[in-house]
N, C-alpha and C. Protein backbone atom coordinates (compact mmCIF):
# COMPACT_ATOMS: atom_id res chain seq x y z
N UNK A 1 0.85 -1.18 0.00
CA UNK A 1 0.00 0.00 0.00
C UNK A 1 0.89 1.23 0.00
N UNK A 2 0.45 2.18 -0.99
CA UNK A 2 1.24 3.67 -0.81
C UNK A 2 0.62 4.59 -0.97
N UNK A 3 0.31 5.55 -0.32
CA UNK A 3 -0.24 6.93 0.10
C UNK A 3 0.10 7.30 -1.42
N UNK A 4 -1.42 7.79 -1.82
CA UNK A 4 -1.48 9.37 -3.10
C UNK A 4 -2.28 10.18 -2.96
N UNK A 5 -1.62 11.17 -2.61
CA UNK A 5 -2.17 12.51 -2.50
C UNK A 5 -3.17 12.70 -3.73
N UNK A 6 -4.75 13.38 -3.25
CA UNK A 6 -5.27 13.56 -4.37
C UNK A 6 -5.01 14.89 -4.11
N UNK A 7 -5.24 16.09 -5.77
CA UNK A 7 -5.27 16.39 -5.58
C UNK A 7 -5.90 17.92 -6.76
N UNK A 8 -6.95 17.16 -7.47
CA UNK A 8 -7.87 17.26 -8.25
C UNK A 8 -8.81 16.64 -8.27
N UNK A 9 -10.48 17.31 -8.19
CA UNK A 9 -11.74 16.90 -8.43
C UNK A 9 -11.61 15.28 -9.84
N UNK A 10 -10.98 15.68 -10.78
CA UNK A 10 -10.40 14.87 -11.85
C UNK A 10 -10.05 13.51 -11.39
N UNK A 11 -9.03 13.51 -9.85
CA UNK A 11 -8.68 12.34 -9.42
C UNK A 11 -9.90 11.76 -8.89
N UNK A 12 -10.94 12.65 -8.04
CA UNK A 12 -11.81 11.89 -7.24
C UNK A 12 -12.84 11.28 -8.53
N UNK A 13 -13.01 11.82 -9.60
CA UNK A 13 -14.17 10.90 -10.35
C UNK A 13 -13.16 9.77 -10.86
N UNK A 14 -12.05 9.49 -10.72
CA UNK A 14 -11.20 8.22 -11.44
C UNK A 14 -11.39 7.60 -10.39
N UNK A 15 -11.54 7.44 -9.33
CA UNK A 15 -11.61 6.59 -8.05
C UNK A 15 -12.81 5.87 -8.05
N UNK A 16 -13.97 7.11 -8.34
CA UNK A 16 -15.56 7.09 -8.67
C UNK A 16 -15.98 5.88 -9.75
N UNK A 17 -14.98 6.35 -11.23
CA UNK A 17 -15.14 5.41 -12.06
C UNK A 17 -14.17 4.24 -11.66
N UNK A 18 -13.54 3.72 -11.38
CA UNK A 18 -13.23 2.59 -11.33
C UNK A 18 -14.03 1.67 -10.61
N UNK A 19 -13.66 0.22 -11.04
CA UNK A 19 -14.49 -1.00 -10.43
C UNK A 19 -13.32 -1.39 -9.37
N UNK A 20 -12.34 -1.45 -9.42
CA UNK A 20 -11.22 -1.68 -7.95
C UNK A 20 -11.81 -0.60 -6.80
N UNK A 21 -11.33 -1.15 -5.66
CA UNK A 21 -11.55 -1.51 -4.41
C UNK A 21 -10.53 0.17 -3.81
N UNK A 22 -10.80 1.15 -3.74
CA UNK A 22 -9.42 1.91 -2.98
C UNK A 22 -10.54 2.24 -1.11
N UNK A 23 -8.78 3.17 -0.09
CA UNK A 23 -9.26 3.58 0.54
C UNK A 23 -8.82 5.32 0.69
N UNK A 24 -9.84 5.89 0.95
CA UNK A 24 -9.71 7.08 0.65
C UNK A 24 -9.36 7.88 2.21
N UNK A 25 -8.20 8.54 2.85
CA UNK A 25 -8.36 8.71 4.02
C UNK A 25 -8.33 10.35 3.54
N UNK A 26 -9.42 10.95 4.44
CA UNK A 26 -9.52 12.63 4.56
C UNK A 26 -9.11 13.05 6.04
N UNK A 27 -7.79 13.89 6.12
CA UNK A 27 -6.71 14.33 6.77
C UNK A 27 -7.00 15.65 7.23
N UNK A 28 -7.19 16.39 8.53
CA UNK A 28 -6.69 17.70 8.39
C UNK A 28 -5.81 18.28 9.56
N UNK A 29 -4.82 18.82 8.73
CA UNK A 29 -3.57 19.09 9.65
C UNK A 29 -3.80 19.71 10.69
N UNK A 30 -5.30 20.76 11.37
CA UNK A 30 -5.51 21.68 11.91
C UNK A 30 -5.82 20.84 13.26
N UNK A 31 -5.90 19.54 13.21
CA UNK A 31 -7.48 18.50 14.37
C UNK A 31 -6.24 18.12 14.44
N UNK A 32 -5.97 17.87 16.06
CA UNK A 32 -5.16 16.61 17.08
C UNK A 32 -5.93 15.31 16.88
N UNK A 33 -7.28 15.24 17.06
CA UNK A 33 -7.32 14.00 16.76
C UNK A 33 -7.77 13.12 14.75
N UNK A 34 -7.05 14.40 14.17
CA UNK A 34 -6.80 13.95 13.01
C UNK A 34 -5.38 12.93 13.04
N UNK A 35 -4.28 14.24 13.14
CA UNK A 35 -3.20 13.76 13.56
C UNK A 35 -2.75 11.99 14.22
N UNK A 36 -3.70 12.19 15.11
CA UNK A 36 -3.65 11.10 16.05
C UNK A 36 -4.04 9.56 15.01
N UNK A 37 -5.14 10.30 14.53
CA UNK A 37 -5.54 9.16 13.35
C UNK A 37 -4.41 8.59 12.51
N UNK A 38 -4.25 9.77 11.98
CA UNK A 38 -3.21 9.71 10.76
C UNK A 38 -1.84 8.82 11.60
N UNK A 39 -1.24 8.89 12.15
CA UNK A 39 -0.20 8.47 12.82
C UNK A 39 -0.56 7.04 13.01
N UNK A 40 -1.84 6.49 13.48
CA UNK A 40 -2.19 4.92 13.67
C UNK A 40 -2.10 4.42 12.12
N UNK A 41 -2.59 5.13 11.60
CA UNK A 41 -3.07 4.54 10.13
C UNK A 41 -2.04 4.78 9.28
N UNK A 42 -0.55 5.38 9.93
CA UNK A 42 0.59 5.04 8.64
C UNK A 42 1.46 3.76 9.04
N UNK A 43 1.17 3.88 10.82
CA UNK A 43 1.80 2.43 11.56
C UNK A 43 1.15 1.64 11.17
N UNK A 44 -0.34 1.35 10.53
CA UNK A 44 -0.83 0.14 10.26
C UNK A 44 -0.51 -0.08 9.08
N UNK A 45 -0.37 1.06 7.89
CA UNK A 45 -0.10 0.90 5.85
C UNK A 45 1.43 0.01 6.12
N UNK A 46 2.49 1.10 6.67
CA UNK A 46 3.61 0.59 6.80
C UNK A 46 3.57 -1.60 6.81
N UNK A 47 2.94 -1.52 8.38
CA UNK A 47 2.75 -3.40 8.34
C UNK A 47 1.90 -3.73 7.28
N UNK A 48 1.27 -3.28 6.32
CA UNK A 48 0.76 -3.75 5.23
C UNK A 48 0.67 -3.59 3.72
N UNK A 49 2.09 -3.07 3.75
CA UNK A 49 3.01 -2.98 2.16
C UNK A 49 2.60 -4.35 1.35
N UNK A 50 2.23 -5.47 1.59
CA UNK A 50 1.80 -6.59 0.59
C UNK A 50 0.63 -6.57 -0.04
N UNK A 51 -0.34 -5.71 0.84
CA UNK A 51 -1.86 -5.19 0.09
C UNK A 51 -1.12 -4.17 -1.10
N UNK A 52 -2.09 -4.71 -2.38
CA UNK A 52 -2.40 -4.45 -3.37
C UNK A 52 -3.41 -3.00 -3.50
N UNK A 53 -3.41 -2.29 -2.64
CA UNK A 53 -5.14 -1.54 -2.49
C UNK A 53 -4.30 -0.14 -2.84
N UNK A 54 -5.31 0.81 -3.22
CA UNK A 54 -4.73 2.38 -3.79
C UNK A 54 -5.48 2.87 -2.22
N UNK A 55 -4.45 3.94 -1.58
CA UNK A 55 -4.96 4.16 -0.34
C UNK A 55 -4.48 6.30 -0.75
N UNK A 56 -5.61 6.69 -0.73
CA UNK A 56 -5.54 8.16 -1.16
C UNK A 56 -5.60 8.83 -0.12
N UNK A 57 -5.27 10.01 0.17
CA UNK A 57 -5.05 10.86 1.34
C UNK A 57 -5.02 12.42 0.62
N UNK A 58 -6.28 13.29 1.55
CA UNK A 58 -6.81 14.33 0.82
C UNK A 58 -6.62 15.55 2.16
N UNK A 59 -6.21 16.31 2.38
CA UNK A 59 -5.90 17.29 2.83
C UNK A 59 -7.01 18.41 2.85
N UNK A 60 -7.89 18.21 3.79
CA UNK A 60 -9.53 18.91 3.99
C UNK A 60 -9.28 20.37 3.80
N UNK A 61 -8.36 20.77 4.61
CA UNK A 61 -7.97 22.27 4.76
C UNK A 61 -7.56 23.06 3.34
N UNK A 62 -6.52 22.43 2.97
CA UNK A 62 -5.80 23.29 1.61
C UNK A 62 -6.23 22.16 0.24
N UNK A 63 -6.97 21.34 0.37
CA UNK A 63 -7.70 20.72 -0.65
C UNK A 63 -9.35 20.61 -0.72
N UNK A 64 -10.02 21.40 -0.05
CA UNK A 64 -11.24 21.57 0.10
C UNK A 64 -12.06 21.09 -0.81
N UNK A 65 -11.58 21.79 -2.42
CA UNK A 65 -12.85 21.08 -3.35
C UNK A 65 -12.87 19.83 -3.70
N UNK A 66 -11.50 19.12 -3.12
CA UNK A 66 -11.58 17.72 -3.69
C UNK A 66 -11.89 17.31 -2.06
N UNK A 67 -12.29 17.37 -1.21
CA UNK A 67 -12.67 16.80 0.04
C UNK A 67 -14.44 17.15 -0.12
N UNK A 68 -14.69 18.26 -0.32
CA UNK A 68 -16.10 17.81 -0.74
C UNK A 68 -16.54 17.11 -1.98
N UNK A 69 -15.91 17.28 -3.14
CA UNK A 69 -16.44 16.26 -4.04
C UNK A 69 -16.34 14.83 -3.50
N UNK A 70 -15.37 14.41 -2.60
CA UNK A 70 -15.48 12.80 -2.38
C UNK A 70 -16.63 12.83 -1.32
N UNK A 71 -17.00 13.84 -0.42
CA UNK A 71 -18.21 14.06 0.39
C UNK A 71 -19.70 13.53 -0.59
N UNK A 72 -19.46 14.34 -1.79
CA UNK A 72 -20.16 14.48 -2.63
C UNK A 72 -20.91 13.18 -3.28
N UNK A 73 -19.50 12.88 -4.10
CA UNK A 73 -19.43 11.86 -4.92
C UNK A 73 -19.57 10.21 -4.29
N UNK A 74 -19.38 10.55 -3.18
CA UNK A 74 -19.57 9.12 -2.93
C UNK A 74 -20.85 9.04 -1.77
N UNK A 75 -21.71 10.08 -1.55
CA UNK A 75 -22.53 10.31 -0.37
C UNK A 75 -22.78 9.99 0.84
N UNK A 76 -21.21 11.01 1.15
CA UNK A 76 -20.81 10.54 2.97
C UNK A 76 -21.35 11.81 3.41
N UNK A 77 -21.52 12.33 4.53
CA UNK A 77 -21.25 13.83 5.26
C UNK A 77 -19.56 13.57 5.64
N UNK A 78 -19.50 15.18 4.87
CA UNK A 78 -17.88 15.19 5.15
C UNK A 78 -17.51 15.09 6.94
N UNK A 79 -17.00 14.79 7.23
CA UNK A 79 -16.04 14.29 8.56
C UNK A 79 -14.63 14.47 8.28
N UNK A 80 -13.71 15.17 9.62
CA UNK A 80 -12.46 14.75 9.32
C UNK A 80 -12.16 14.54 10.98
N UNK A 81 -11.33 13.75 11.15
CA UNK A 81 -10.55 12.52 9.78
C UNK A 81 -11.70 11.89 9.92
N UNK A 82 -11.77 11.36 8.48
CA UNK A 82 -12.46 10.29 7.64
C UNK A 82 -11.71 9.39 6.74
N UNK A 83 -12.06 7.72 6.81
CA UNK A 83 -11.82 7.10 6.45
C UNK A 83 -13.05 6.02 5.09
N UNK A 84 -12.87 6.27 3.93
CA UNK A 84 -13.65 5.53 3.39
C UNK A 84 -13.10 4.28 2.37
N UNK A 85 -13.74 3.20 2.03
CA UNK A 85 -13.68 2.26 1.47
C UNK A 85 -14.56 2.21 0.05
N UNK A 86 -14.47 2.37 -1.06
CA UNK A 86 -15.05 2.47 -2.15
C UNK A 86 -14.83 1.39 -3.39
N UNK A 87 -16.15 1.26 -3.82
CA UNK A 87 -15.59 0.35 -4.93
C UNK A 87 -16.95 0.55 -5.92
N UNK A 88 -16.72 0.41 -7.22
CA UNK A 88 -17.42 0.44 -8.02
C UNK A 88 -18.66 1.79 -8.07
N UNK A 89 -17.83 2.88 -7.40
CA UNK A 89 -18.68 4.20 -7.35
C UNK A 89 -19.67 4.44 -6.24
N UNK A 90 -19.21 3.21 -5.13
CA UNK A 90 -20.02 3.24 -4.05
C UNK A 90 -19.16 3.31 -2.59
N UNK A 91 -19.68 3.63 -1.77
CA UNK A 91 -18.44 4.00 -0.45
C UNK A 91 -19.14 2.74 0.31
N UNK A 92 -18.46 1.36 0.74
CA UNK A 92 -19.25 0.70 1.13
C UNK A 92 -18.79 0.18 2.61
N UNK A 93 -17.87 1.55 3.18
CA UNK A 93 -17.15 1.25 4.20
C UNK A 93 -17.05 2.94 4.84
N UNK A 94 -17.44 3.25 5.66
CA UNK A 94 -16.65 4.90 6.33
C UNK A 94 -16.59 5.01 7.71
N UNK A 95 -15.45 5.66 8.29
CA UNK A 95 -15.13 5.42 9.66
C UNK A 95 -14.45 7.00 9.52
N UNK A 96 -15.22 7.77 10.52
CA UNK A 96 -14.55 8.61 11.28
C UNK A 96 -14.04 8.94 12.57
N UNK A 97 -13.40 9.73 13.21
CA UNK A 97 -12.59 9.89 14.33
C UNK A 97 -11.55 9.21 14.85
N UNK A 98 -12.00 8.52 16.36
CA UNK A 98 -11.73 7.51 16.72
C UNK A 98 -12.01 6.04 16.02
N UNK A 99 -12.90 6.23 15.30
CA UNK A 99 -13.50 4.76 14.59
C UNK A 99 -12.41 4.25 13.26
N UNK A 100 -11.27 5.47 13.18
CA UNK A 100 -10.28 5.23 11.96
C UNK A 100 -10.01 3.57 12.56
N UNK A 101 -9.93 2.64 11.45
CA UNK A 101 -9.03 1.41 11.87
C UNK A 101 -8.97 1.08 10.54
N UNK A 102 -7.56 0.54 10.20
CA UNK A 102 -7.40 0.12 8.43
C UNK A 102 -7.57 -1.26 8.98
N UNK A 103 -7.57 -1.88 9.86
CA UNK A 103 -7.91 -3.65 10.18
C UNK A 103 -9.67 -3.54 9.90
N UNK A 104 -10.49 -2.78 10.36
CA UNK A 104 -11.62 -2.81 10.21
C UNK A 104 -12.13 -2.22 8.62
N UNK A 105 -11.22 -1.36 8.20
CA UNK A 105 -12.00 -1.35 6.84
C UNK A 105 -11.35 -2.37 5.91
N UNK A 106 -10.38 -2.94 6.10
CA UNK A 106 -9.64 -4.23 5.14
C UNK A 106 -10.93 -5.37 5.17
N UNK A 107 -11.40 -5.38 5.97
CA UNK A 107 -12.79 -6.17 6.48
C UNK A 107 -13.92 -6.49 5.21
N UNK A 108 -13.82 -4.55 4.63
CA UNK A 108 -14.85 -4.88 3.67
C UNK A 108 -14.53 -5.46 2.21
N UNK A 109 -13.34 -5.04 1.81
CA UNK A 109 -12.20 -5.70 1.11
C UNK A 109 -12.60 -6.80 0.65
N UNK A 110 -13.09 -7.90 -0.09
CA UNK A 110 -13.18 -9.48 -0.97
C UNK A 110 -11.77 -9.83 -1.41
């Protein structure tokens, strides 16, 4: 697994259109318990470099229009941090706050 910054509306409908499986994490540098998130969830990617999965990371604050289009586009209420699971143009997994866990959204994963 490796972190990509989105960071065009453009990227979020390629995520939208695809039939693969990504996870989309929404970040904002301003929230401690973003931070806090973010920090569990690079200790967990790190132990799970053998997953195959596109894991995107969107920056709420200084990427705004692409944090609401995935609000949008995939029909969550924006949250940060937020964690979503998408596949085939549908979010069929989302965890915010404390509820971040990449063991629990690998879950929804086939």
């Amino acid at each position: 697994m490796n972190w990509i910054t989105i960071n065009s509306t453009e990227e979020v409908e390629q995520i939208y259109k695809s039939d693969a499986y990504a996870i989309i994490y929404k970040h904002s540098p301003r929230c401690m318990t973003s931070l806090m998130a973010y920090r569990q969830l690079k200790s967990d990617v790190n132990a799970a470099q053998h997953l195959d999965i596109p894991l995107y990371i969107v920056d709420v604050v200084n990427n705004r229009p692409e944090s609401m289009s995935i609000a949008n586009t995939f029909n969550v209420g924006h949250e940060s941090p937020q964690l979503l699971v998408v596949k085939n143009g549908e979010c069929i997994f989302d965890a915010s706050h404390e509820d971040i866990s990449l063991k629990d959204s690998l879950e929804y994963i086939k």
